[in-house]
C-alpha atoms as a PDB file:
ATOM      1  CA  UNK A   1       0.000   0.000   0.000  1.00  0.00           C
ATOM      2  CA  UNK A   2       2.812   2.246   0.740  1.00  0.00           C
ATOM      3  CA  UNK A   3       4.180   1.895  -2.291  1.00  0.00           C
ATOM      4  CA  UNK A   4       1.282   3.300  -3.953  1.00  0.00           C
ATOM      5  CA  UNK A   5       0.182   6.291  -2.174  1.00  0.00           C
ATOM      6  CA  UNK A   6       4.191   7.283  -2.595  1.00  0.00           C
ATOM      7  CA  UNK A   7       4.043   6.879  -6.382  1.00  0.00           C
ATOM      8  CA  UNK A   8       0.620   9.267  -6.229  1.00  0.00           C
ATOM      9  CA  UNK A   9       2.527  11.479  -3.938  1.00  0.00           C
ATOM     10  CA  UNK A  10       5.109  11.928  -6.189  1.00  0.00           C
ATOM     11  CA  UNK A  11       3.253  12.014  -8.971  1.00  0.00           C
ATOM     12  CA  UNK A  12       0.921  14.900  -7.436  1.00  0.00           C
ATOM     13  CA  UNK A  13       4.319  17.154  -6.412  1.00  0.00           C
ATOM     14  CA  UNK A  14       5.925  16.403 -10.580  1.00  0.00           C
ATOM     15  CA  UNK A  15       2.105  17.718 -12.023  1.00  0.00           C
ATOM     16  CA  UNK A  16       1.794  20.597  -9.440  1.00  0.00           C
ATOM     17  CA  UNK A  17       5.336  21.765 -10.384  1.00  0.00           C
ATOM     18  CA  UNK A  18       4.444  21.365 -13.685  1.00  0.00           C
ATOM     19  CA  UNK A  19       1.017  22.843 -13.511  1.00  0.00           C
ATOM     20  CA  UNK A  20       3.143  26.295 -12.063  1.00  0.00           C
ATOM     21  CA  UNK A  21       5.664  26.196 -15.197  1.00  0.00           C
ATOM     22  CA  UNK A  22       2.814  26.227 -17.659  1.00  0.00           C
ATOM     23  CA  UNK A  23       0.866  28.546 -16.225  1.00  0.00           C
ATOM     24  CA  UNK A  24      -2.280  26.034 -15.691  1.00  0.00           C
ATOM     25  CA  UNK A  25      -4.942  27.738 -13.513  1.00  0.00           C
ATOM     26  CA  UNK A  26      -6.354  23.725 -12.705  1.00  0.00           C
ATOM     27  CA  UNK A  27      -4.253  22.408  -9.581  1.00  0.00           C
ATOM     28  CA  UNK A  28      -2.969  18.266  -9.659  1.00  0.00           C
ATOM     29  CA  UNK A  29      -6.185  17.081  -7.885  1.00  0.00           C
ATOM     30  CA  UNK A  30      -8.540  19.173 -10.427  1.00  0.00           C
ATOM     31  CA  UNK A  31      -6.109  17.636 -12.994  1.00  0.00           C
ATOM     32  CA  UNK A  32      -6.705  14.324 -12.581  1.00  0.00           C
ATOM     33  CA  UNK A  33     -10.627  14.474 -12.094  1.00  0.00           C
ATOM     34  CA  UNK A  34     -11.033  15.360 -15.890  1.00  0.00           C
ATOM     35  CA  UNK A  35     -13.257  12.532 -17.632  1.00  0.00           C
ATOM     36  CA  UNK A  36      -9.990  13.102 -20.770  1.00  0.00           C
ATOM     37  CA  UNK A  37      -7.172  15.121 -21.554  1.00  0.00           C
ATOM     38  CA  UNK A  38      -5.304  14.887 -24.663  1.00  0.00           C
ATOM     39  CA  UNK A  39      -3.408  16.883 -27.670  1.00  0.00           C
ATOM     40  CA  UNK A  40      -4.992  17.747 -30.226  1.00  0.00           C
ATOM     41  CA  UNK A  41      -3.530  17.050 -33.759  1.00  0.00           C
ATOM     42  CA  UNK A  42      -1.731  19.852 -35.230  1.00  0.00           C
ATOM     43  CA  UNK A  43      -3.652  19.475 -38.401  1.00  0.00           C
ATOM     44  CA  UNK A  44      -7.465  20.154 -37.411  1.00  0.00           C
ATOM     45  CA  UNK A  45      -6.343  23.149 -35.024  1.00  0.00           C
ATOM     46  CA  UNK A  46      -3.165  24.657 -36.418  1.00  0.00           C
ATOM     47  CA  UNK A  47      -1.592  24.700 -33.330  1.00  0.00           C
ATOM     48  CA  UNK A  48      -1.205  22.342 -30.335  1.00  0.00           C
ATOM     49  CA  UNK A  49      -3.602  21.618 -27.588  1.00  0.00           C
ATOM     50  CA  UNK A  50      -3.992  19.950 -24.472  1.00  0.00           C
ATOM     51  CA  UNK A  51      -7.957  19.758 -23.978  1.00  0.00           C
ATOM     52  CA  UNK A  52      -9.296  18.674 -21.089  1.00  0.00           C
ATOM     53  CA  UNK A  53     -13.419  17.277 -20.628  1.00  0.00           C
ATOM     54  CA  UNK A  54     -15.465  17.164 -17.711  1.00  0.00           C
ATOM     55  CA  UNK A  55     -18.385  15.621 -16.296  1.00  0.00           C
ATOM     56  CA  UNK A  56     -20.782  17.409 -13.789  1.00  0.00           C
ATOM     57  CA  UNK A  57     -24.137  17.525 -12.599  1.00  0.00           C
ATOM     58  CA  UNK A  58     -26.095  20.905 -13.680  1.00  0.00           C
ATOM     59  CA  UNK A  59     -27.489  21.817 -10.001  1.00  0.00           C
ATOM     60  CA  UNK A  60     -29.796  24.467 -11.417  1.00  0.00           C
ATOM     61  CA  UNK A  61     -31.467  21.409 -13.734  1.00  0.00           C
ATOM     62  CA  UNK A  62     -33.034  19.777 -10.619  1.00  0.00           C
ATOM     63  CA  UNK A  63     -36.073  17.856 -10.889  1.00  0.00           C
ATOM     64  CA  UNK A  64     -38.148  16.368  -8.449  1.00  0.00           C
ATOM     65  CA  UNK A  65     -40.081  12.937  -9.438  1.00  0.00           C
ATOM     66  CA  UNK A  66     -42.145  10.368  -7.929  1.00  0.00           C
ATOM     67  CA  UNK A  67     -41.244   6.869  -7.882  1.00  0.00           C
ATOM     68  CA  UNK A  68     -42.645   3.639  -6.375  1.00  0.00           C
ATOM     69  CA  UNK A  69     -40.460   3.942  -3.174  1.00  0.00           C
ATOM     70  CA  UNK A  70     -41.304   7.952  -3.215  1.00  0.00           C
ATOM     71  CA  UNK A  71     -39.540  10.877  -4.258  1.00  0.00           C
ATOM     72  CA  UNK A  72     -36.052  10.906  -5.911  1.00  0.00           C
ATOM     73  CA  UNK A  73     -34.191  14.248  -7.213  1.00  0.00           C
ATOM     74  CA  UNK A  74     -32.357  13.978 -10.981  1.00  0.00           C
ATOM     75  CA  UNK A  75     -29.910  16.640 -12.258  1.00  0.00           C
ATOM     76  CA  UNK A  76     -29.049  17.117 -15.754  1.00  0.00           C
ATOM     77  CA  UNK A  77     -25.236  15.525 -16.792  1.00  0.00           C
ATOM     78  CA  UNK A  78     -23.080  17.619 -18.798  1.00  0.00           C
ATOM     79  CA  UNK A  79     -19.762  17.707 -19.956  1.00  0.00           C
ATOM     80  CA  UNK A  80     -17.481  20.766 -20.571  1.00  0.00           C
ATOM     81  CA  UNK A  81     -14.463  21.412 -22.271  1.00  0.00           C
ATOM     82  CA  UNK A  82     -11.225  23.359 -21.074  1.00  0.00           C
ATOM     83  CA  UNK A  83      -7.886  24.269 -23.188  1.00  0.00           C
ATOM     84  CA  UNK A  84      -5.364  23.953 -21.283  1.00  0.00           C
ATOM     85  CA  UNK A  85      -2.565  24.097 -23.181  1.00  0.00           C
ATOM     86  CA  UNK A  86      -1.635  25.956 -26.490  1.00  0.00           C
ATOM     87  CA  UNK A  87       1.551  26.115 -28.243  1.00  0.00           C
ATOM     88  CA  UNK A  88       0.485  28.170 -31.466  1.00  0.00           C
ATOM     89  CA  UNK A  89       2.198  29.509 -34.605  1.00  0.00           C
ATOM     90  CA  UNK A  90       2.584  33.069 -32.702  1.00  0.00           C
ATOM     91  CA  UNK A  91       4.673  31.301 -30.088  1.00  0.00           C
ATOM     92  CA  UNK A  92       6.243  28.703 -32.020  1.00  0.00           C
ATOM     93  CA  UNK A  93       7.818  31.569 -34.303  1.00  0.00           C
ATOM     94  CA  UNK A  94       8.913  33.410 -30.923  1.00  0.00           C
ATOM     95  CA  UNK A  95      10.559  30.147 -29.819  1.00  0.00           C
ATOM     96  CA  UNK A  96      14.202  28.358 -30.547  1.00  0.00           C
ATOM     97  CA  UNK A  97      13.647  24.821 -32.041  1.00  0.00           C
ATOM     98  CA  UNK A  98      14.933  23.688 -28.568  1.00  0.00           C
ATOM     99  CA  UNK A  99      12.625  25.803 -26.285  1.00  0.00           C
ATOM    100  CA  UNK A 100       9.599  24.601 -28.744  1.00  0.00           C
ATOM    101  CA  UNK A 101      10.491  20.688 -27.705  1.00  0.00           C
ATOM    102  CA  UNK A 102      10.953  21.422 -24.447  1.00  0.00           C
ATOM    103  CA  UNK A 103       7.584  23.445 -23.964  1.00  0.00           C
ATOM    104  CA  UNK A 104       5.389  21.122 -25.809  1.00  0.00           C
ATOM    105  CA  UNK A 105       7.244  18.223 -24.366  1.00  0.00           C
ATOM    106  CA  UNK A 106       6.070  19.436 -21.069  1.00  0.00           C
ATOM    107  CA  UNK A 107       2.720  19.349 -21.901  1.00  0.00           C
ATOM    108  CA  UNK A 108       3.179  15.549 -23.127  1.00  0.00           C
ATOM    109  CA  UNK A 109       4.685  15.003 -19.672  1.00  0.00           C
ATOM    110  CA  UNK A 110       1.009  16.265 -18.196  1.00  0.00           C
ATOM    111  CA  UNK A 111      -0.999  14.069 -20.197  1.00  0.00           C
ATOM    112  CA  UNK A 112       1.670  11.105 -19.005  1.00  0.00           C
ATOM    113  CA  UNK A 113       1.156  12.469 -15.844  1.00  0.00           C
ATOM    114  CA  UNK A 114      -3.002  12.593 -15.762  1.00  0.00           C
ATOM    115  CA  UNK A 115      -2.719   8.727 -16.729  1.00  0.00           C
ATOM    116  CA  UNK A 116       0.315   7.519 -14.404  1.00  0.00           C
ATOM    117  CA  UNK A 117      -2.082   8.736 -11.873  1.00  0.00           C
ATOM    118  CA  UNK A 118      -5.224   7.494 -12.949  1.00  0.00           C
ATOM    119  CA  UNK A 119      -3.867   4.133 -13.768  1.00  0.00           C
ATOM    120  CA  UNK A 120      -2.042   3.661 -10.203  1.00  0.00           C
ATOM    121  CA  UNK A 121      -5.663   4.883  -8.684  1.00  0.00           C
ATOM    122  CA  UNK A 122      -7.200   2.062 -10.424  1.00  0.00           C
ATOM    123  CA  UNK A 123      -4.169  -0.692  -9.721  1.00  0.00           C
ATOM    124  CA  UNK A 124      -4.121   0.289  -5.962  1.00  0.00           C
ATOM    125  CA  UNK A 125      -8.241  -0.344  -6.172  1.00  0.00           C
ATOM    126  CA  UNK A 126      -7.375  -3.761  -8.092  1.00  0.00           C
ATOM    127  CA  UNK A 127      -4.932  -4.953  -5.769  1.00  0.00           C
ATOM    128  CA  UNK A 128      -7.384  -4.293  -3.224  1.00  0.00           C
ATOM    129  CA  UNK A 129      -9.752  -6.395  -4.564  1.00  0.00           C
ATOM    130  CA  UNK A 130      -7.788  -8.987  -5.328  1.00  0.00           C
ATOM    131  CA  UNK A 131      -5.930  -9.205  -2.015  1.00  0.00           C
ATOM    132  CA  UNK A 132      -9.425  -8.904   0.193  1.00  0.00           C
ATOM    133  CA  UNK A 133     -11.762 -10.909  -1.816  1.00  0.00           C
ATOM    134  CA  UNK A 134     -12.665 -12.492   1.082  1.00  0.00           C
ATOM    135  CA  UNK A 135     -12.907  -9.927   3.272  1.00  0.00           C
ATOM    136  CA  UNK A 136     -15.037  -8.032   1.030  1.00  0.00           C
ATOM    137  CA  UNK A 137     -16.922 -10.487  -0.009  1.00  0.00           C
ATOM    138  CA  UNK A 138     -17.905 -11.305   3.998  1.00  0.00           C
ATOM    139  CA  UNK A 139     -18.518  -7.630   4.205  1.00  0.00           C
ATOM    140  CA  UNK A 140     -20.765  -7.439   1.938  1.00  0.00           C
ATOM    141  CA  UNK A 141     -22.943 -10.285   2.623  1.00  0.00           C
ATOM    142  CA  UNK A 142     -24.010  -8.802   5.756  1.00  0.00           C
ATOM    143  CA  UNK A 143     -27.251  -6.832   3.988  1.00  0.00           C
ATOM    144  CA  UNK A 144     -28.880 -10.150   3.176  1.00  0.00           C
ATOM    145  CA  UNK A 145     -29.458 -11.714   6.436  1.00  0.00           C
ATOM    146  CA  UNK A 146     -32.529 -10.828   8.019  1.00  0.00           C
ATOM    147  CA  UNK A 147     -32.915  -9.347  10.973  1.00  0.00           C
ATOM    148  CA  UNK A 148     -30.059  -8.484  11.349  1.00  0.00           C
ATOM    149  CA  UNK A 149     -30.092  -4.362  12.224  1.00  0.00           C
ATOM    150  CA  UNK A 150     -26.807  -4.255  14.446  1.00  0.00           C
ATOM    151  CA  UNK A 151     -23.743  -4.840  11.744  1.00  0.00           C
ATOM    152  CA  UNK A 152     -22.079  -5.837  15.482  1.00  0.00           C
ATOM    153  CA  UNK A 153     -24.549  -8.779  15.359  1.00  0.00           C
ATOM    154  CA  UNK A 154     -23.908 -10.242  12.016  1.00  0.00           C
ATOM    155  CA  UNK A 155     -22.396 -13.497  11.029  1.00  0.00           C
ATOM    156  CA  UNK A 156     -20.558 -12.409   8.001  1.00  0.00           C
ATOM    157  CA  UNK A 157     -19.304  -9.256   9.888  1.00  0.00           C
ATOM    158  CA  UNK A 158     -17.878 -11.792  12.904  1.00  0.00           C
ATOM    159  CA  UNK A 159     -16.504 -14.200  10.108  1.00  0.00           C
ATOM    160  CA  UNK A 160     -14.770 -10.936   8.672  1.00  0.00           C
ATOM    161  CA  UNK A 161     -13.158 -10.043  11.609  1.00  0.00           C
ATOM    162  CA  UNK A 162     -11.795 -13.646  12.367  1.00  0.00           C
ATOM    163  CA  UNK A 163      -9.749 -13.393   9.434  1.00  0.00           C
ATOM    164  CA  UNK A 164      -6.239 -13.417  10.146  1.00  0.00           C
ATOM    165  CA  UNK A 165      -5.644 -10.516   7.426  1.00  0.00           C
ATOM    166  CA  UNK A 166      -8.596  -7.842   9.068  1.00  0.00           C
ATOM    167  CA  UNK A 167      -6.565  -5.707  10.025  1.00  0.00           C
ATOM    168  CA  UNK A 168      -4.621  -5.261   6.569  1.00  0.00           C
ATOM    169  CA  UNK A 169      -8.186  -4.809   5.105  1.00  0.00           C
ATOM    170  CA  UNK A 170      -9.099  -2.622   7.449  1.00  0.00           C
ATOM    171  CA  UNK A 171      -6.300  -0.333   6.953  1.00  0.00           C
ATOM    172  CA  UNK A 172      -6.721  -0.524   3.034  1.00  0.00           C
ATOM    173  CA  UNK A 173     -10.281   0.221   2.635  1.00  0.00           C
ATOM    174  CA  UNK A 174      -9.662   2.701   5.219  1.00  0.00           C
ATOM    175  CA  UNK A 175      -6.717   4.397   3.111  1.00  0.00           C
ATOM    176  CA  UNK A 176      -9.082   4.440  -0.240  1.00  0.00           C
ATOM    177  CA  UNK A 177     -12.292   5.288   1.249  1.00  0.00           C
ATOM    178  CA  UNK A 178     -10.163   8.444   2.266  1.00  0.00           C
ATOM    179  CA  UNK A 179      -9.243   8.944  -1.299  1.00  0.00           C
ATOM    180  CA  UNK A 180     -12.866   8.129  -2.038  1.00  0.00           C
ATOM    181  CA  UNK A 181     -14.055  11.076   0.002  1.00  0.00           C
ATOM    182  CA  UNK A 182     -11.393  13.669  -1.270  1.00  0.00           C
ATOM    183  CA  UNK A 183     -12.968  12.685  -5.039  1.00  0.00           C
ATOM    184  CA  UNK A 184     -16.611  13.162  -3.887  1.00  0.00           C
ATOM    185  CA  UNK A 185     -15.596  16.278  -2.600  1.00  0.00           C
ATOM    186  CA  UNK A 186     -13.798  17.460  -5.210  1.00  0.00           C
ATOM    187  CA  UNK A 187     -17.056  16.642  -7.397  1.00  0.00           C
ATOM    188  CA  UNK A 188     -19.197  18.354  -5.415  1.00  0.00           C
ATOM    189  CA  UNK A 189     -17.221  21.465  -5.772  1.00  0.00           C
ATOM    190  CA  UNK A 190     -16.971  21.154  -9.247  1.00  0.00           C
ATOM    191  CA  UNK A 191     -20.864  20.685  -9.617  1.00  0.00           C
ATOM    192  CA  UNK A 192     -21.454  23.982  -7.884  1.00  0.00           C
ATOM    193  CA  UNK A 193     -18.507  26.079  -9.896  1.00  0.00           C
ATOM    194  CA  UNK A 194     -19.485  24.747 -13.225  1.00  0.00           C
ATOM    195  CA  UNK A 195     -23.578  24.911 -12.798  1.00  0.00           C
ATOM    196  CA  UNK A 196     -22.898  28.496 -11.785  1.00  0.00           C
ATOM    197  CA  UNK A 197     -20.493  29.476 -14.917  1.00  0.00           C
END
């Protein structure tokens, strides 16, 4: 596990430092919530790109509607688009050959960046998996026996805790729920700033 949140440590710090040399009003952790980010090809814009989209939820859309089980609230999805990067004929011609490589290639290094991060959020999830089946799968059991109210009381949630490795999965899921809650957040945020622009 350590291993993990180090790599997305360090890859956080080399996108924020980054992020400051290019100018980039996003931070890391905006960064990496983007649904995409890629360059564009030179041919359909004339220049180069980074674009970055985004998926929210359009609070000002929100409708109220009845269902069997009663009353549920829906909010429009959307997605937006943000340049983020542009190395353009103007620039390029104000540029040595060498500072043009090195600027775009800096942008490259983002988009490595955005998926190196992305990717190790979604191995450190697998491993996770993989390493707690068990444990999960015990956990998770719990909501059909019936009757059972107090999570304390339940036989999967005893059988969990028996396991010789519940402490290791409790540490885990405790680690990514963490990382869970800084997303949500982060989305949340992003739902109010974007319904509002």
């Amino acid at each position: 596990m350590e291993n993990y949140l180090q790599k997305l440590n360090d890859l956080e710090k080399r996108t924020e430092s980054l992020i400051k040399e290019l100018g980039i009003k996003f931070n890391a952790k905006r960064l990496f919530s983007f649904a995409t980010l890629y360059l564009l090809d030179f041919e359909d814009s004339k220049s180069f790109k980074i674009v970055a989209s985004e998926n929210f939820k359009d609070m000002n859309s929100k409708v109220v509607i009845n269902t069997a089980i009663g009353e549920a609230t829906k909010y429009e999805k959307k997605t937006t688009k943000h340049q983020i990067f542009l190395l353009g004929n103007r620039k390029l011609q104000k540029l040595s050959k060498e500072d043009a490589i090195e600027y775009l290639a800096k942008g490259i290094e983002l988009i490595g960046l955005y998926k190196q991060y992305r990717a190790t959020r979604e191995a450190f999830q697998a491993e996770f998996e993989s390493k707690f089946a068990i444990n999960i799968a015990a956990n998770n059991l719990y909501v059909v026996e019936k009757n059972v109210e107090d999570r304390e009381k339940s036989e999967y949630i005893k059988y969990r805790r028996a396991l010789e490795n519940d402490a290791e999965y409790k540490e885990w899921s405790y680690t990514l729920f963490k990382l869970e809650t800084e997303d949500e957040k982060l989305k949340e945020l992003k739902n109010i700033e974007l319904s509002n622009k």
